[in-house]
N, C-alpha and C. Protein backbone atom coordinates (compact mmCIF):
# COMPACT_ATOMS: atom_id res chain seq x y z
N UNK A 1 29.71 -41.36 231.76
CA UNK A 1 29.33 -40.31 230.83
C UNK A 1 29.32 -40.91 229.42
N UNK A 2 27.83 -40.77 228.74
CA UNK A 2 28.24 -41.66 227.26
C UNK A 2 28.42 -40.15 226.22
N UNK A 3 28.49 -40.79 225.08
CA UNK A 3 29.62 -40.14 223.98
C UNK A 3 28.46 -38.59 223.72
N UNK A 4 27.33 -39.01 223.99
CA UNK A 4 26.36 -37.41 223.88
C UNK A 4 26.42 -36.50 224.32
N UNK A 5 26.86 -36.90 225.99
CA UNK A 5 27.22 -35.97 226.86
C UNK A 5 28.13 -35.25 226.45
N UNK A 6 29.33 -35.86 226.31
CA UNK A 6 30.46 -35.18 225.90
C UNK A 6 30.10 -34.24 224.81
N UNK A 7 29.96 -34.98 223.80
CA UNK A 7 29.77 -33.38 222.59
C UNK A 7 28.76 -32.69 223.55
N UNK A 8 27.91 -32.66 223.69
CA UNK A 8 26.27 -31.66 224.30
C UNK A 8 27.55 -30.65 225.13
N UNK A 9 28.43 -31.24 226.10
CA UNK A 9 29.36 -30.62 226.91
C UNK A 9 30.41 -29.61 225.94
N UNK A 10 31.11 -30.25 225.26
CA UNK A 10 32.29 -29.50 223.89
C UNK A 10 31.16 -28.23 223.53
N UNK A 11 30.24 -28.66 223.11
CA UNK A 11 29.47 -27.75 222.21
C UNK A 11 29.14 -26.42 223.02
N UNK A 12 28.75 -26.98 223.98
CA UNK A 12 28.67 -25.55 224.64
C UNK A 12 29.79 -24.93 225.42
N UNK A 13 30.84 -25.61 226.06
CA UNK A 13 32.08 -24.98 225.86
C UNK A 13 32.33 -24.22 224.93
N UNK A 14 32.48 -24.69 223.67
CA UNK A 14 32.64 -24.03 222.37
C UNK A 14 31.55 -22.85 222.03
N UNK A 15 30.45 -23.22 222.12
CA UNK A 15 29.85 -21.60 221.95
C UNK A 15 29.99 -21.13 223.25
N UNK A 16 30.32 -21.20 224.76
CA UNK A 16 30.50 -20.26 225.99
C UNK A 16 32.01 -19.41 225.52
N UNK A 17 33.21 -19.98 224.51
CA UNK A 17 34.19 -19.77 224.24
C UNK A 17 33.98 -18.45 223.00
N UNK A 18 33.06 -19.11 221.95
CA UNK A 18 32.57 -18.31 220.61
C UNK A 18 31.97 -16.62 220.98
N UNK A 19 31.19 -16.66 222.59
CA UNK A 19 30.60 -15.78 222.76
C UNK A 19 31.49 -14.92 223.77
N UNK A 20 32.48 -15.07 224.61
CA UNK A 20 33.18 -14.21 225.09
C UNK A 20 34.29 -13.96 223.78
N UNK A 21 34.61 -14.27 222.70
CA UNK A 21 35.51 -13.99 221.56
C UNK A 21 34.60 -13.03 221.01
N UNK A 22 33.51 -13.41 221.07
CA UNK A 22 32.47 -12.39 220.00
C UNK A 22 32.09 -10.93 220.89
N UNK A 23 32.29 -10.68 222.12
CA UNK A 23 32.22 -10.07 223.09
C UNK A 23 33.34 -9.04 223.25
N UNK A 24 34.33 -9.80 223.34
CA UNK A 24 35.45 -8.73 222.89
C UNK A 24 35.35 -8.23 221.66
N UNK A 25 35.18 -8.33 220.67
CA UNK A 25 35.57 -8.42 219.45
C UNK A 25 34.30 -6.79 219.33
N UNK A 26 33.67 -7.11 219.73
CA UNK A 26 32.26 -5.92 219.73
C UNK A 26 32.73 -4.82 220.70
N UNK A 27 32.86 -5.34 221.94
CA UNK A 27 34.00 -4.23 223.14
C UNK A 27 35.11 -3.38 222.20
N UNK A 28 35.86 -4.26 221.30
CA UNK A 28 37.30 -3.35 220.53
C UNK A 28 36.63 -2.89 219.50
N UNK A 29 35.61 -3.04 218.53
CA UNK A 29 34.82 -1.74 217.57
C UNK A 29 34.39 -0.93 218.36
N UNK A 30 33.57 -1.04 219.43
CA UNK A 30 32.80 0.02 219.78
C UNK A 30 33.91 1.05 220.66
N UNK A 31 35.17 0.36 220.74
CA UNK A 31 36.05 1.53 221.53
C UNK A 31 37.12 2.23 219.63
N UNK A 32 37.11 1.24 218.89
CA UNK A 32 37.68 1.64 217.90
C UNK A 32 36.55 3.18 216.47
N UNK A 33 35.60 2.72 217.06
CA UNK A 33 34.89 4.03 216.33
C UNK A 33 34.07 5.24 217.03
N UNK A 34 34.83 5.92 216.67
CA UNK A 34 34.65 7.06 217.55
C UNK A 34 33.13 7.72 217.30
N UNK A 35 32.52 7.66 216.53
CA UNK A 35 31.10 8.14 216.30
C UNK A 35 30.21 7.34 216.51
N UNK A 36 30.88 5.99 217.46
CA UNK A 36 29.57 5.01 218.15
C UNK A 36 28.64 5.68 219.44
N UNK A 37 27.69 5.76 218.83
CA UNK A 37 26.76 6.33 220.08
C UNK A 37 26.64 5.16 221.32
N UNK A 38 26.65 5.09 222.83
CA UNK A 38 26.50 4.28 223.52
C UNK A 38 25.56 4.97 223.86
N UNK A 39 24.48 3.82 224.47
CA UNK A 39 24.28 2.60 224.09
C UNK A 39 24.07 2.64 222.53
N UNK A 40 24.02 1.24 221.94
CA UNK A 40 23.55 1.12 220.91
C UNK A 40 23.54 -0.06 220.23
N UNK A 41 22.54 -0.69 219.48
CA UNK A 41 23.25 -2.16 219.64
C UNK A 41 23.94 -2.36 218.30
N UNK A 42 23.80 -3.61 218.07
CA UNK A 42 25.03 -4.19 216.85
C UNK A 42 24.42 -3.54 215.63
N UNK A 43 23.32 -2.96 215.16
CA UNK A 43 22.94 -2.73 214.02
C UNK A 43 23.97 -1.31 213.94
N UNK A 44 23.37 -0.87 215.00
CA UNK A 44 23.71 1.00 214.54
C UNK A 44 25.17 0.97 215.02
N UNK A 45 26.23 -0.26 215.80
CA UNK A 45 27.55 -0.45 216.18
C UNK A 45 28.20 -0.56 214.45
N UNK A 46 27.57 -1.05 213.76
CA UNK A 46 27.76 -1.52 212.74
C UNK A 46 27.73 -0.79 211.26
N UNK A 47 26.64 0.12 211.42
CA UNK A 47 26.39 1.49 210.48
C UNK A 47 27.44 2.32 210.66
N UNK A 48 27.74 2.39 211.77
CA UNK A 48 28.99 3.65 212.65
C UNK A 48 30.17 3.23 212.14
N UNK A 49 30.18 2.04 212.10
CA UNK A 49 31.92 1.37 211.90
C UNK A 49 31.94 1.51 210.19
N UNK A 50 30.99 1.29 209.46
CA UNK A 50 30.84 1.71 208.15
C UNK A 50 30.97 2.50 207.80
N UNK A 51 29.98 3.59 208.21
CA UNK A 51 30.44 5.07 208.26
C UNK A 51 31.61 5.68 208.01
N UNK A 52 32.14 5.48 209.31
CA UNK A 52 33.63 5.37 209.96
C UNK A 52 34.41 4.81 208.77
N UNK A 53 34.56 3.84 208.69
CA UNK A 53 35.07 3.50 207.56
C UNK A 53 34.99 4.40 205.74
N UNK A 54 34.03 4.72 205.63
CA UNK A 54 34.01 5.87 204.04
C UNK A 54 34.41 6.71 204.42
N UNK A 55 34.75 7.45 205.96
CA UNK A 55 35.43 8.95 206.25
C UNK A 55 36.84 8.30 205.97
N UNK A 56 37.63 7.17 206.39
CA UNK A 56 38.48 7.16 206.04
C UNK A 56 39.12 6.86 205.07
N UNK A 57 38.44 6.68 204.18
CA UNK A 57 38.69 6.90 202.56
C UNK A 57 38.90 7.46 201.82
N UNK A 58 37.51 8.25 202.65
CA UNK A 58 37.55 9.71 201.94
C UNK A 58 38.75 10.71 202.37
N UNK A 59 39.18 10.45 203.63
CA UNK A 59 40.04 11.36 204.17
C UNK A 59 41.91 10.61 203.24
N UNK A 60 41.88 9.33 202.99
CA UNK A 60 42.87 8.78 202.32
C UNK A 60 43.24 9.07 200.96
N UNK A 61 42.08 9.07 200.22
CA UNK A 61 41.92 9.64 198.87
C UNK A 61 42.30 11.25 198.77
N UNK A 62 41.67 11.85 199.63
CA UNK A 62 42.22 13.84 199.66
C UNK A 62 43.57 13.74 200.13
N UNK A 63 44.18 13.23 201.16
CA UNK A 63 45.74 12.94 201.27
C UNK A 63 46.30 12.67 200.27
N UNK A 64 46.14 11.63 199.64
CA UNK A 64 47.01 11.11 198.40
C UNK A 64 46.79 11.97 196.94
N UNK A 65 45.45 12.95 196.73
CA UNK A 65 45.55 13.64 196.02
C UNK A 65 46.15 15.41 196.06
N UNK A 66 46.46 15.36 197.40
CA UNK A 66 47.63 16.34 197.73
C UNK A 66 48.95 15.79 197.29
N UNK A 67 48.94 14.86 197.84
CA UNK A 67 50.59 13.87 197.87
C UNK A 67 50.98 14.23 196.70
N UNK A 68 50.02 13.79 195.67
CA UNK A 68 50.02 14.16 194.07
C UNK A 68 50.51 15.08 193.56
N UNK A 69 49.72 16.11 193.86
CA UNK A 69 50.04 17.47 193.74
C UNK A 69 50.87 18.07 194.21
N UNK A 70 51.09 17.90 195.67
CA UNK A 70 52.72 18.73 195.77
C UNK A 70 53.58 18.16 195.22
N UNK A 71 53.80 16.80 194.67
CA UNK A 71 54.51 15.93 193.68
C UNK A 71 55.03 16.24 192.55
N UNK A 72 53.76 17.00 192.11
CA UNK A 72 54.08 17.21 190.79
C UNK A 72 54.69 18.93 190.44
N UNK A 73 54.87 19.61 191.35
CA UNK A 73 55.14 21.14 191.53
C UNK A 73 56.48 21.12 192.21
């Protein structure tokens, strides 16, 4: 086996490795946001998780401006 093989071999180990990491990683958003439509692919997986994300901001910011307020009474 000369030295090409080997990397040509690593390399795709390494991306067969990159793509079941990237696989899960898409599996735990799409179970972590609840307004992901299935099917759907990475664009609109991705709008959703954004989304998702400004509700909880928004929902963090109205908490803490209660927090405030019963704080101050």
């Amino acid at each position: 086996m000369n030295g090409s093989s080997r990397s040509k071999e690593g390399g795709e180990k390494h991306f067969l490795e990159d793509s079941r990491v990237l696989v899960k990683q898409v599996r735990e958003l799409r179970r972590l946001v609840p307004c992901c439509r299935e099917p759907c692919g990475l664009g609109e997986l991705f709008q959703d998780a954004a989304t998702h994300i400004e509700d909880l901001q928004v929902q963090v910011k109205v908490m803490r401006m209660l927090l405030d307020k019963l704080s101050d009474e």
